[in-house]
N, C-alpha and C. Protein backbone atom coordinates (compact mmCIF):
# COMPACT_ATOMS: atom_id res chain seq x y z
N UNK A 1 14.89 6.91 29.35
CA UNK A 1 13.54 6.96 28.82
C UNK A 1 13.51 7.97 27.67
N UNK A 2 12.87 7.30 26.80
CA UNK A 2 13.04 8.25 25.30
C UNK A 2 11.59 9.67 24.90
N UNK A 3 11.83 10.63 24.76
CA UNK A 3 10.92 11.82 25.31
C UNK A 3 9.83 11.29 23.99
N UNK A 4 8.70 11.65 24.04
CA UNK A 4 7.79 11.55 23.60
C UNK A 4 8.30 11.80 22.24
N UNK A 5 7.65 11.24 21.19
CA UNK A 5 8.31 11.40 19.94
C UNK A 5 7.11 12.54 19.04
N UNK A 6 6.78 13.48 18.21
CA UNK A 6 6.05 14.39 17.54
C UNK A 6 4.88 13.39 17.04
N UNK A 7 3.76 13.72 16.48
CA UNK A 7 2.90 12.86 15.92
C UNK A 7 2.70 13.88 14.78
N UNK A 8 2.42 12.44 13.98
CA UNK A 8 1.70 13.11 12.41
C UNK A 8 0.35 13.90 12.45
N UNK A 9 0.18 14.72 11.50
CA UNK A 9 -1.24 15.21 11.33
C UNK A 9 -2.38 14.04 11.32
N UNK A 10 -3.51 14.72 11.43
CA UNK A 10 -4.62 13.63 11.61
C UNK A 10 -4.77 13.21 9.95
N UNK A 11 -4.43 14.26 8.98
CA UNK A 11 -4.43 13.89 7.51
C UNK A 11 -3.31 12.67 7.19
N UNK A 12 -1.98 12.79 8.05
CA UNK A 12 -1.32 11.80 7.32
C UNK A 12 -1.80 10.72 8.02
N UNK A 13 -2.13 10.23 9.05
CA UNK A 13 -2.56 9.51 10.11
C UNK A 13 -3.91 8.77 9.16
N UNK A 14 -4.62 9.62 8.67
CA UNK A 14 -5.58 9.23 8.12
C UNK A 14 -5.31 8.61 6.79
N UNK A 15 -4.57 8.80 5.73
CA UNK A 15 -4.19 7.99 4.97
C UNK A 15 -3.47 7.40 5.13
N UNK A 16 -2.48 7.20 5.96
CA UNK A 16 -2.11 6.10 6.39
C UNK A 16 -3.03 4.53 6.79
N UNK A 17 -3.54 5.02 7.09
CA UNK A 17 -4.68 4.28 7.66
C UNK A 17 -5.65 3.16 6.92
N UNK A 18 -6.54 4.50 6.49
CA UNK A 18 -7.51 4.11 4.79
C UNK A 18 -6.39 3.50 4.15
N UNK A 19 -5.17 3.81 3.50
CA UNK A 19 -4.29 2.79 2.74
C UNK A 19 -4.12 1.39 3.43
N UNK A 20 -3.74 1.26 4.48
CA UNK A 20 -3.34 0.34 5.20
C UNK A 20 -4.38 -0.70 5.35
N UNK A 21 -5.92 -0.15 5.57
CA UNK A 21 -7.08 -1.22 5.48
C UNK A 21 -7.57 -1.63 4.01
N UNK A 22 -7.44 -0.57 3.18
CA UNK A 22 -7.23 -1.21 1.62
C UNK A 22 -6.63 -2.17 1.14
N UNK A 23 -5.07 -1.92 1.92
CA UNK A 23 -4.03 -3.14 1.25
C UNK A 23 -4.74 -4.16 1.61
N UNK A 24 -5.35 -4.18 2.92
CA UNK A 24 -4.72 -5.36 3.87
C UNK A 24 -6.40 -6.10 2.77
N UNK A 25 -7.38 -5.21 3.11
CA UNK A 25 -8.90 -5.85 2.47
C UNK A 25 -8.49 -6.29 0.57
N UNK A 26 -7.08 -5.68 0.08
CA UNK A 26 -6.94 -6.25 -1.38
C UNK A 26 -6.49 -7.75 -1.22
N UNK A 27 -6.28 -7.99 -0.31
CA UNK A 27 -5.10 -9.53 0.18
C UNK A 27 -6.27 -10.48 0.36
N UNK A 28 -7.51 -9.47 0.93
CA UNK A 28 -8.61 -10.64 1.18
C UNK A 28 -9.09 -10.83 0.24
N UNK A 29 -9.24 -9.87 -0.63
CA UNK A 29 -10.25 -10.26 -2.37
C UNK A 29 -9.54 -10.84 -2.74
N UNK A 30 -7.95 -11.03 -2.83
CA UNK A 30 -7.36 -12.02 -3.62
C UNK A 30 -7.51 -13.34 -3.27
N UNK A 31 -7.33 -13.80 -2.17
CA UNK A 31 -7.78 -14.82 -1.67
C UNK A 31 -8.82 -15.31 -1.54
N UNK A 32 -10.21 -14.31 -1.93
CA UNK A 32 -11.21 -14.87 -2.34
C UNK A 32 -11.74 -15.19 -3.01
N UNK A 33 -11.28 -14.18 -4.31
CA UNK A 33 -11.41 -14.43 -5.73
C UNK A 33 -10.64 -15.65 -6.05
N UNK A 34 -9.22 -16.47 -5.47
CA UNK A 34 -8.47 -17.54 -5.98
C UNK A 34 -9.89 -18.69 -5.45
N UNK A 35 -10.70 -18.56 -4.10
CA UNK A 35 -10.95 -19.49 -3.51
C UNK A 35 -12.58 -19.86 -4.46
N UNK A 36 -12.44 -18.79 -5.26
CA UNK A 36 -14.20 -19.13 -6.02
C UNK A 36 -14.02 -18.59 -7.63
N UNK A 37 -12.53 -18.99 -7.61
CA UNK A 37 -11.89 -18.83 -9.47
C UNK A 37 -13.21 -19.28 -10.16
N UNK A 38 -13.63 -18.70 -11.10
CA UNK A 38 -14.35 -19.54 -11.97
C UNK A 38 -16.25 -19.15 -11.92
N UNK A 39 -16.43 -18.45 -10.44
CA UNK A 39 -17.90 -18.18 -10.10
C UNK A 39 -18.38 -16.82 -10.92
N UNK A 40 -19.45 -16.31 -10.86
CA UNK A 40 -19.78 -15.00 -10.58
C UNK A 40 -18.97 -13.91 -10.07
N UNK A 41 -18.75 -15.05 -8.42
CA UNK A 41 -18.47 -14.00 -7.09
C UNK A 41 -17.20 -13.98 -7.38
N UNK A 42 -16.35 -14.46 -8.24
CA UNK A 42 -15.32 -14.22 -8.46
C UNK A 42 -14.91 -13.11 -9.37
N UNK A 43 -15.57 -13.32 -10.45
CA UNK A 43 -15.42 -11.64 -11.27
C UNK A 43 -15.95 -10.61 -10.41
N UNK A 44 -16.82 -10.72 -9.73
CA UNK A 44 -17.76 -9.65 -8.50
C UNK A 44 -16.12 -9.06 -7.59
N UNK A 45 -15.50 -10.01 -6.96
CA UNK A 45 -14.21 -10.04 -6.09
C UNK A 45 -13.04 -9.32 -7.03
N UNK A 46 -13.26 -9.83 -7.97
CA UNK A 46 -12.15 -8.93 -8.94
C UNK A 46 -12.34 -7.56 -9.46
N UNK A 47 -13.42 -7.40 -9.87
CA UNK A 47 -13.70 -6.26 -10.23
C UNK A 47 -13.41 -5.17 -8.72
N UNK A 48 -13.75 -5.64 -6.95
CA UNK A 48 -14.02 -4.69 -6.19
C UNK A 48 -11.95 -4.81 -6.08
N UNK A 49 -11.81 -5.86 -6.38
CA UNK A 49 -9.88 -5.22 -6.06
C UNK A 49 -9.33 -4.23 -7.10
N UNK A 50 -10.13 -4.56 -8.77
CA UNK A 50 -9.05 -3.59 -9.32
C UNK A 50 -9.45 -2.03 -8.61
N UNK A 51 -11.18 -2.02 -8.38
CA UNK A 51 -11.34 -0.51 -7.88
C UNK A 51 -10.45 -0.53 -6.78
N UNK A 52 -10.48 -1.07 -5.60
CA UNK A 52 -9.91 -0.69 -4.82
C UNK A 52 -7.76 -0.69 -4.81
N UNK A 53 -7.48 -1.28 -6.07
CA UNK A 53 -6.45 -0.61 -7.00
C UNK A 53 -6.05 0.43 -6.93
N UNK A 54 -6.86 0.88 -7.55
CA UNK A 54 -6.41 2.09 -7.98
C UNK A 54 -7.12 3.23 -7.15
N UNK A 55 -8.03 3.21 -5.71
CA UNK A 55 -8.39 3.74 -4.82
C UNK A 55 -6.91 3.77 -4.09
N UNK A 56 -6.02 3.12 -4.15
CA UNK A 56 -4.96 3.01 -3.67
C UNK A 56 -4.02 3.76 -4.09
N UNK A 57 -3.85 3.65 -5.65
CA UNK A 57 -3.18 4.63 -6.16
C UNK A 57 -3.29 5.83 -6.08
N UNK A 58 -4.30 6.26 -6.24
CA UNK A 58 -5.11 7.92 -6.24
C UNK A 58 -4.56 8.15 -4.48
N UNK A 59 -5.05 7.44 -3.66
CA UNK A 59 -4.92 7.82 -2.13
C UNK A 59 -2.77 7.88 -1.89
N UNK A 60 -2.41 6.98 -2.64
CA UNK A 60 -1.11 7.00 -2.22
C UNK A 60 -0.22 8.32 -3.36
N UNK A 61 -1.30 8.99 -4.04
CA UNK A 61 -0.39 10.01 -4.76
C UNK A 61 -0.72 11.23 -3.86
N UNK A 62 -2.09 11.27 -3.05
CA UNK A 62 -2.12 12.51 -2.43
C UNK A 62 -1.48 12.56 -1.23
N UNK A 63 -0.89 11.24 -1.37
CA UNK A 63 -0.34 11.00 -0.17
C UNK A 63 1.33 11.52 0.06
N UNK A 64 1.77 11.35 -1.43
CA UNK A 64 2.97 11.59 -1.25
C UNK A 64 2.85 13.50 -1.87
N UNK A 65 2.10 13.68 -2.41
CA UNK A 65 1.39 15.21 -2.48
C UNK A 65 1.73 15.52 -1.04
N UNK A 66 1.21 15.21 0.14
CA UNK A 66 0.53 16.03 1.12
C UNK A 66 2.18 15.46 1.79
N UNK A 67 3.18 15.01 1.29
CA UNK A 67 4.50 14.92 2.00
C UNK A 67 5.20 16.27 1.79
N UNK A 68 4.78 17.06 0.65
CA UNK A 68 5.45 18.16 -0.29
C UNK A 68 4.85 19.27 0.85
N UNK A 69 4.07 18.92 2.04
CA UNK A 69 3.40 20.13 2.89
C UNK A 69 4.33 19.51 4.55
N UNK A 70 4.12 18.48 4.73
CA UNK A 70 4.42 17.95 5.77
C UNK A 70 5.30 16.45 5.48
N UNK A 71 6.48 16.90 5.56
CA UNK A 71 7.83 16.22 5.29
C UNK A 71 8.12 14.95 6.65
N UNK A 72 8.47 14.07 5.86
CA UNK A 72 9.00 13.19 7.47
C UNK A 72 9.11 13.50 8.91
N UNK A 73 8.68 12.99 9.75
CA UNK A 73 9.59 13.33 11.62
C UNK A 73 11.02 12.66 11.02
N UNK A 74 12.04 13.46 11.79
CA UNK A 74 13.05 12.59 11.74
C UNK A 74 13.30 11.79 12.80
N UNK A 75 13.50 10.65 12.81
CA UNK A 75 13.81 9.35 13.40
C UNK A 75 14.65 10.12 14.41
N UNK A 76 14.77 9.19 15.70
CA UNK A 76 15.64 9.29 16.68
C UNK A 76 16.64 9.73 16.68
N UNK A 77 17.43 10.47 17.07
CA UNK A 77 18.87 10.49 16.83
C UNK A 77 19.69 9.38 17.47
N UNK A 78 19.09 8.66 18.05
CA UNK A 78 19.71 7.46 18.94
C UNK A 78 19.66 6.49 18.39
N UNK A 79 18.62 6.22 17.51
CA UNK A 79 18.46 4.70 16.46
C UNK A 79 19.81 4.87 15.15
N UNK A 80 20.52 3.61 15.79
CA UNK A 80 21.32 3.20 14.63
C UNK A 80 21.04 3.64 13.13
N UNK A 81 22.19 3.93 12.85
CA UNK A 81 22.08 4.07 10.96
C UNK A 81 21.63 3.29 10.25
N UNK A 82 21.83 1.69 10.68
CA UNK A 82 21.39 0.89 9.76
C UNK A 82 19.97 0.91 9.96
N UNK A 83 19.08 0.78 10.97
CA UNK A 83 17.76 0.87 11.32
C UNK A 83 17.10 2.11 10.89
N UNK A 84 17.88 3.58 10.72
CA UNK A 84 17.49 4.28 10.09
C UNK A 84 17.17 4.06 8.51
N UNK A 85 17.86 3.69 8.41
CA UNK A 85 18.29 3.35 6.59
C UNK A 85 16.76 2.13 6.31
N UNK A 86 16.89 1.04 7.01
CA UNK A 86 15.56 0.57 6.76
C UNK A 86 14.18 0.70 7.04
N UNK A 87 14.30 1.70 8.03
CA UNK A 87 13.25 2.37 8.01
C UNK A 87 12.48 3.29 6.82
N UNK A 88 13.51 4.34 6.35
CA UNK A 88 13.14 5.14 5.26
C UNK A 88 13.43 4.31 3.95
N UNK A 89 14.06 3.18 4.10
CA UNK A 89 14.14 2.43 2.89
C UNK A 89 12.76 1.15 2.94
N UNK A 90 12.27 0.80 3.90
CA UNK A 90 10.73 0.55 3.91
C UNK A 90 9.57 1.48 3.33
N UNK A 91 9.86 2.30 4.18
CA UNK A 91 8.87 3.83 3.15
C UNK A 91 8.77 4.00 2.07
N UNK A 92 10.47 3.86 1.73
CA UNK A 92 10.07 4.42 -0.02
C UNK A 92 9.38 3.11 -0.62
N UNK A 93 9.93 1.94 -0.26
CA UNK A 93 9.91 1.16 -1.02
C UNK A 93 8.35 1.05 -0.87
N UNK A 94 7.34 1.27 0.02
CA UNK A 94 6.13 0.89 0.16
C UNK A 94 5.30 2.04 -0.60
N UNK A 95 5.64 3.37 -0.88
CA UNK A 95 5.50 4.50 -2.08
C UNK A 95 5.42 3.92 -3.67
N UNK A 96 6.40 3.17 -3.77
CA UNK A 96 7.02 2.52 -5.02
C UNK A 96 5.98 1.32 -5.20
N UNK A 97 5.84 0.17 -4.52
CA UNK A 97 4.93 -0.40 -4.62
C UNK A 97 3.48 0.16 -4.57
N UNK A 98 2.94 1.09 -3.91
CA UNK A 98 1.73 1.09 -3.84
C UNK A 98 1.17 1.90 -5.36
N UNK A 99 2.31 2.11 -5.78
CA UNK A 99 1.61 2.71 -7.24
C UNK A 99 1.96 2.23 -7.87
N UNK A 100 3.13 1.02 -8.02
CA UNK A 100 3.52 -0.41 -9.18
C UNK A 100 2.63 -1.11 -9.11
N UNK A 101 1.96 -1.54 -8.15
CA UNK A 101 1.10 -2.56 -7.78
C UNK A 101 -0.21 -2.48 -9.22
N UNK A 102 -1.11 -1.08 -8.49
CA UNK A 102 -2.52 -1.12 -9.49
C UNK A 102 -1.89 -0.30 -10.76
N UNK A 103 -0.61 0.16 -10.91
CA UNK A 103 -0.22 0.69 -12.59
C UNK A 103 -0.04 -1.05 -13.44
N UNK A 104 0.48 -1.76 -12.82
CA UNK A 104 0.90 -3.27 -13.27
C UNK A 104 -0.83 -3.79 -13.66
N UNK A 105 -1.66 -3.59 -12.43
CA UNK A 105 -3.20 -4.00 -12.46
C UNK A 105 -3.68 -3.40 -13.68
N UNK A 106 -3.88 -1.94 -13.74
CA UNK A 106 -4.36 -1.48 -14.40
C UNK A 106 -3.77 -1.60 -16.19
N UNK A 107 -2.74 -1.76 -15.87
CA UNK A 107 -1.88 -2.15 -17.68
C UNK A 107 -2.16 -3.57 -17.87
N UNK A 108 -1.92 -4.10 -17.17
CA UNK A 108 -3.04 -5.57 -17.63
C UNK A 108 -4.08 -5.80 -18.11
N UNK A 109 -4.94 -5.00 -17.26
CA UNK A 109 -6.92 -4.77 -17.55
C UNK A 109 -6.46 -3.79 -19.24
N UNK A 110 -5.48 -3.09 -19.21
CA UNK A 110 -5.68 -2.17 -20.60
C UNK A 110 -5.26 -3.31 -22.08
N UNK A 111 -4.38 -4.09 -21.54
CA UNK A 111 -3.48 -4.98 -22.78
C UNK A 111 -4.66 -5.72 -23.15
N UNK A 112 -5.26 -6.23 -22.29
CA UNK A 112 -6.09 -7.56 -22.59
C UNK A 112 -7.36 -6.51 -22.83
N UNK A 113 -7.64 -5.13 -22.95
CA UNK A 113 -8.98 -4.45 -23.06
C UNK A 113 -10.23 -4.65 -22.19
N UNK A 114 -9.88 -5.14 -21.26
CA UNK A 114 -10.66 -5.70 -19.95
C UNK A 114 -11.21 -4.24 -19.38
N UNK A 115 -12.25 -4.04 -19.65
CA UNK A 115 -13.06 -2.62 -19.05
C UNK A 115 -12.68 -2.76 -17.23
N UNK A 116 -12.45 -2.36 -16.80
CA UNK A 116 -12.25 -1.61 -15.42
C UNK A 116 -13.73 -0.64 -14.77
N UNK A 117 -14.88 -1.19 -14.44
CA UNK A 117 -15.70 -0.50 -13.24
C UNK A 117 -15.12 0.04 -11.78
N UNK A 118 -15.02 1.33 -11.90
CA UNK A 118 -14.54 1.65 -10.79
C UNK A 118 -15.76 1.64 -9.40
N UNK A 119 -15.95 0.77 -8.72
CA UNK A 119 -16.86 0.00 -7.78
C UNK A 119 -18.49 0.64 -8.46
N UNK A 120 -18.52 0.63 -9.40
CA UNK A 120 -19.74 0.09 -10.79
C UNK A 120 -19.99 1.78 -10.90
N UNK A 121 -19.31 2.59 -10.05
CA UNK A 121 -19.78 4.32 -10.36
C UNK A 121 -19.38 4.66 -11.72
N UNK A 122 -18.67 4.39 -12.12
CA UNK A 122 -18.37 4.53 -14.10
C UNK A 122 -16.61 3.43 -14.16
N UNK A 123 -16.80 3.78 -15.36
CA UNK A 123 -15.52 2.85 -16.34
C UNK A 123 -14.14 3.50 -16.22
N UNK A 124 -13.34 3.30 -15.47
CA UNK A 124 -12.04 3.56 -15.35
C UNK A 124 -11.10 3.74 -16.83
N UNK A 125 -11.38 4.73 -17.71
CA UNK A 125 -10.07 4.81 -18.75
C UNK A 125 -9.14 4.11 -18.44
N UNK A 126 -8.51 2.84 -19.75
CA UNK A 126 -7.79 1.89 -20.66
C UNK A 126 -7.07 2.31 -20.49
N UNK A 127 -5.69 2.51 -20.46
CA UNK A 127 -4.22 2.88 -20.76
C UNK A 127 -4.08 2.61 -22.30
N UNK A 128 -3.34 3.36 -22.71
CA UNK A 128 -3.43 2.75 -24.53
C UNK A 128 -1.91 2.07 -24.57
N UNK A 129 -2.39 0.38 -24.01
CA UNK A 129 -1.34 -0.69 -24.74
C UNK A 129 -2.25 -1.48 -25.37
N UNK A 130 -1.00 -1.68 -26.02
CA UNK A 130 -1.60 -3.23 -26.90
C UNK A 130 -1.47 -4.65 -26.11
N UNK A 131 -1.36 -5.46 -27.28
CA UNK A 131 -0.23 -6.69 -27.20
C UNK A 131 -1.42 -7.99 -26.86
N UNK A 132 -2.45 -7.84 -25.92
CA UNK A 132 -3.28 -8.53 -26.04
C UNK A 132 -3.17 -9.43 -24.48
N UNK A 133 -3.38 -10.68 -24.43
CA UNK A 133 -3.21 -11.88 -23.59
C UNK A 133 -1.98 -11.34 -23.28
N UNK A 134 -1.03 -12.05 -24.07
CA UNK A 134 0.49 -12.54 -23.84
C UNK A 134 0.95 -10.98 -22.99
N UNK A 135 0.69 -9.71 -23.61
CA UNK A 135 0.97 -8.75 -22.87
C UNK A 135 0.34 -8.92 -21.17
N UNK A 136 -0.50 -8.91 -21.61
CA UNK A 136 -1.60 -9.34 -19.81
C UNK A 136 -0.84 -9.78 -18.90
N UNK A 137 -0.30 -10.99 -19.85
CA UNK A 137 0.35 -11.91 -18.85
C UNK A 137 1.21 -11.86 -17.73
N UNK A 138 2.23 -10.85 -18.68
CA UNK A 138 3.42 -10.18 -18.41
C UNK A 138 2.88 -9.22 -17.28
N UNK A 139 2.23 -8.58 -17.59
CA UNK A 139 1.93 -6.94 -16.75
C UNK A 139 1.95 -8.22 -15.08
N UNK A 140 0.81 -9.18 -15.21
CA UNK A 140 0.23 -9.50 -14.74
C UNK A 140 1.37 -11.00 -13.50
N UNK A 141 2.18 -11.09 -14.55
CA UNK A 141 3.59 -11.79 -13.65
C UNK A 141 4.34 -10.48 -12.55
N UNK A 142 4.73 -9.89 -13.28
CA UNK A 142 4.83 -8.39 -12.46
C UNK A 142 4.15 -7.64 -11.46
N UNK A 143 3.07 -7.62 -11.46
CA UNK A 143 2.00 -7.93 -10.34
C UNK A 143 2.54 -8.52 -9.11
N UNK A 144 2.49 -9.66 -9.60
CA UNK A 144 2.71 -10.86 -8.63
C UNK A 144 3.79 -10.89 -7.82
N UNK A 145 4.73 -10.56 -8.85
CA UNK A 145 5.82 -9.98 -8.13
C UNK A 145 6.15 -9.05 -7.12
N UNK A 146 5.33 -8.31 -7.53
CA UNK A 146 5.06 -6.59 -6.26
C UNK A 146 4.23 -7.15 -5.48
N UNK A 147 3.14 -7.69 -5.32
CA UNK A 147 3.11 -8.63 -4.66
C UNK A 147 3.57 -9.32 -3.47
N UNK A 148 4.62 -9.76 -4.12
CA UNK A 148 5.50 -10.73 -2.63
C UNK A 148 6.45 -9.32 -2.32
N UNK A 149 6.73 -8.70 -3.06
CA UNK A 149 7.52 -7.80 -2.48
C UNK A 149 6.93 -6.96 -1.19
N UNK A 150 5.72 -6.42 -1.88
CA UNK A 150 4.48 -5.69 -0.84
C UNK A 150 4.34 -6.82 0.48
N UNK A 151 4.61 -7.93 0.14
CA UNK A 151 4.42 -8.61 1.92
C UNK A 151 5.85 -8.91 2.65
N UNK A 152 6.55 -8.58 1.85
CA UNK A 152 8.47 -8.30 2.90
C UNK A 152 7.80 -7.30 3.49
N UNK A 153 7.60 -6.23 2.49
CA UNK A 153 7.68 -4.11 2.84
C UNK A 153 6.44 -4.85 4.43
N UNK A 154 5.37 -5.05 4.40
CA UNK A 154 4.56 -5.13 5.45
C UNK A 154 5.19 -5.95 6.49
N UNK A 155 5.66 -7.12 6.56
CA UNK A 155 6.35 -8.05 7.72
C UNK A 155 7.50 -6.98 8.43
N UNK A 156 7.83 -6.44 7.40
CA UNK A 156 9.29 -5.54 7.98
C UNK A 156 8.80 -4.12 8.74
N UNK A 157 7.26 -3.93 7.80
CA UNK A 157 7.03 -2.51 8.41
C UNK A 157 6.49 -2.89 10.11
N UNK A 158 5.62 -3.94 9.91
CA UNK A 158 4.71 -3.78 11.33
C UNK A 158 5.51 -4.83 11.95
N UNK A 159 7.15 -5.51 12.18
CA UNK A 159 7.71 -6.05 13.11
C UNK A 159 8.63 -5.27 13.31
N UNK A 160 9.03 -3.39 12.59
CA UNK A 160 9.54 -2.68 13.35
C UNK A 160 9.04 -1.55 14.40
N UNK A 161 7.43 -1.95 13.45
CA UNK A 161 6.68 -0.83 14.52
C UNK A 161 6.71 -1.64 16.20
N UNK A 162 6.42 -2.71 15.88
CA UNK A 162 5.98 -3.48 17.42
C UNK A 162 7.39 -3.66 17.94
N UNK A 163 8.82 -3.51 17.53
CA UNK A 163 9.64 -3.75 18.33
C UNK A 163 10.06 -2.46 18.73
N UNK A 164 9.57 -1.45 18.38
CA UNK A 164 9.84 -0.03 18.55
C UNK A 164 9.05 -0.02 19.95
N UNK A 165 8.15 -0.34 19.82
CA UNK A 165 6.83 -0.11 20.82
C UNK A 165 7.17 -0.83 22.28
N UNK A 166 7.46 -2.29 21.93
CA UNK A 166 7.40 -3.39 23.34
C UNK A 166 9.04 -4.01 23.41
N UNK A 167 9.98 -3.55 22.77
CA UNK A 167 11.20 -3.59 22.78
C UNK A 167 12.26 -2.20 23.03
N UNK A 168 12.17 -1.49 22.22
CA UNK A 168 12.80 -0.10 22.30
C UNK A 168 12.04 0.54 23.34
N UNK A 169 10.44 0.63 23.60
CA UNK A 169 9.96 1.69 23.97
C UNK A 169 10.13 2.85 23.65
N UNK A 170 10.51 3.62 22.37
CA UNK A 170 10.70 4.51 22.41
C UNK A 170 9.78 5.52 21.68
N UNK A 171 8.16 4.93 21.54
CA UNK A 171 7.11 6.25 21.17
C UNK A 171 6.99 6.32 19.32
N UNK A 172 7.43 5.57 18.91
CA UNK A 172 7.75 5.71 17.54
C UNK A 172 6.46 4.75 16.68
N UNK A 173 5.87 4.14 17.53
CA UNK A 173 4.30 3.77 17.18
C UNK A 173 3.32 5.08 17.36
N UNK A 174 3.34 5.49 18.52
CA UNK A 174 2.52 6.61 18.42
C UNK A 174 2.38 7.79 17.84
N UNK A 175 3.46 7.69 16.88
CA UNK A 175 3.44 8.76 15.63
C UNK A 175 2.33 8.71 14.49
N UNK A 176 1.63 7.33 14.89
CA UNK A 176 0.53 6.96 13.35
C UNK A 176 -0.63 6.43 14.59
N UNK A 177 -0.01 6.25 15.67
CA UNK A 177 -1.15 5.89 16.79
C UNK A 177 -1.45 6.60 17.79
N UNK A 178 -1.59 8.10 18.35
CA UNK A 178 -1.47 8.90 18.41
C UNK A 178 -1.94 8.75 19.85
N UNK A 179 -3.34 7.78 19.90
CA UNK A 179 -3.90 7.62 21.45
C UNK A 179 -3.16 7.04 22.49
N UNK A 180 -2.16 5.99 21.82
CA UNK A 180 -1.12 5.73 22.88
C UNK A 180 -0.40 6.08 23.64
N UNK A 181 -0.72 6.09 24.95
CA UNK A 181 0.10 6.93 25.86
C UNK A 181 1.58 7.12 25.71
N UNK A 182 2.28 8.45 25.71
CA UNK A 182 3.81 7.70 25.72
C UNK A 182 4.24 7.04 26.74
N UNK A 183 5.69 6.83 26.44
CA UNK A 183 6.25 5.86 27.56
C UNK A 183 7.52 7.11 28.29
């Protein structure tokens, strides 16, 4: 039986969190905005993802800020190397995306000069590119790309948390879930 594993602060716990219902609520504006292309409620849907964009970005820089105070748990000493390795190689990679993601968003909205309302409280500063459409496009293929990448990083993150949990048993959910009893 594997001893109770340390838990994160309620701060990292907490952005963890708020990020995690962001992503997951950006997946729904996208899919809602594709499902009413062309409406109102569709620029309405777009406009609340780029804010919540770059609500993402801002939250995932203080996030890796507040790592520079409170550094990783280290993993098991019992979990394999390779499972180690994709573990912290999920992490980074989900660091990397969460600020490629709305920098790609946001350099798009700047190429094409597309004003940015940050959820209508004021105008999110342009990035100074050019290039126009065709630039857009690009930023905006790239996107898409991080994108599918951002839904590996998630399938991989939350089918190692749950096999940690109801396979390993070994407490390594309750590091971000804190109420869970250990095992």
């Amino acid at each position: 039986m594997s001893q109770p594993s340390p838990v994160y602060s309620n701060v990292s716990i907490a952005l963890h969190w708020i990020i995690a219902l962001l992503v997951f609520g950006q997946i729904g504006l996208v899919m809602a905005h594709d499902a009413t292309h062309g409406s109102d409620m569709s620029r309405t849907l777009l406009n609340l993802h780029k804010s919540g964009g770059l609500l993402i970005l801002v939250l995932t820089l203080v996030r890796i800020g507040w790592r520079f105070k409170e550094p990783m748990i280290a993993l098991p000493a019992e979990m394999p190397g390779w499972e180690k390795l994709l573990a912290r190689g999920t992490q980074i990679g989900f660091y990397l995306i969460l600020i490629g993601l709305p920098l790609g968003g946001w350099a798009a909205s700047s190429a094409a000069a597309r004003d940015i309302s940050f959820y209508g409280l004021f105008d999110w500063p342009l990035l100074p590119i050019g290039g126009g459409r065709e630039a857009a496009r690009q930023f905006m293929a790239m996107h898409e790309l991080g994108a599918k990448a951002l839904y590996v990083l998630l399938f991989l993150h939350i089918a190692g948390a749950l096999k940690h949990q109801f396979i390993n048993r070994d407490n390594i959910l309750r590091r971000m879930l804190p109420f869970i009893r250990p095992r």
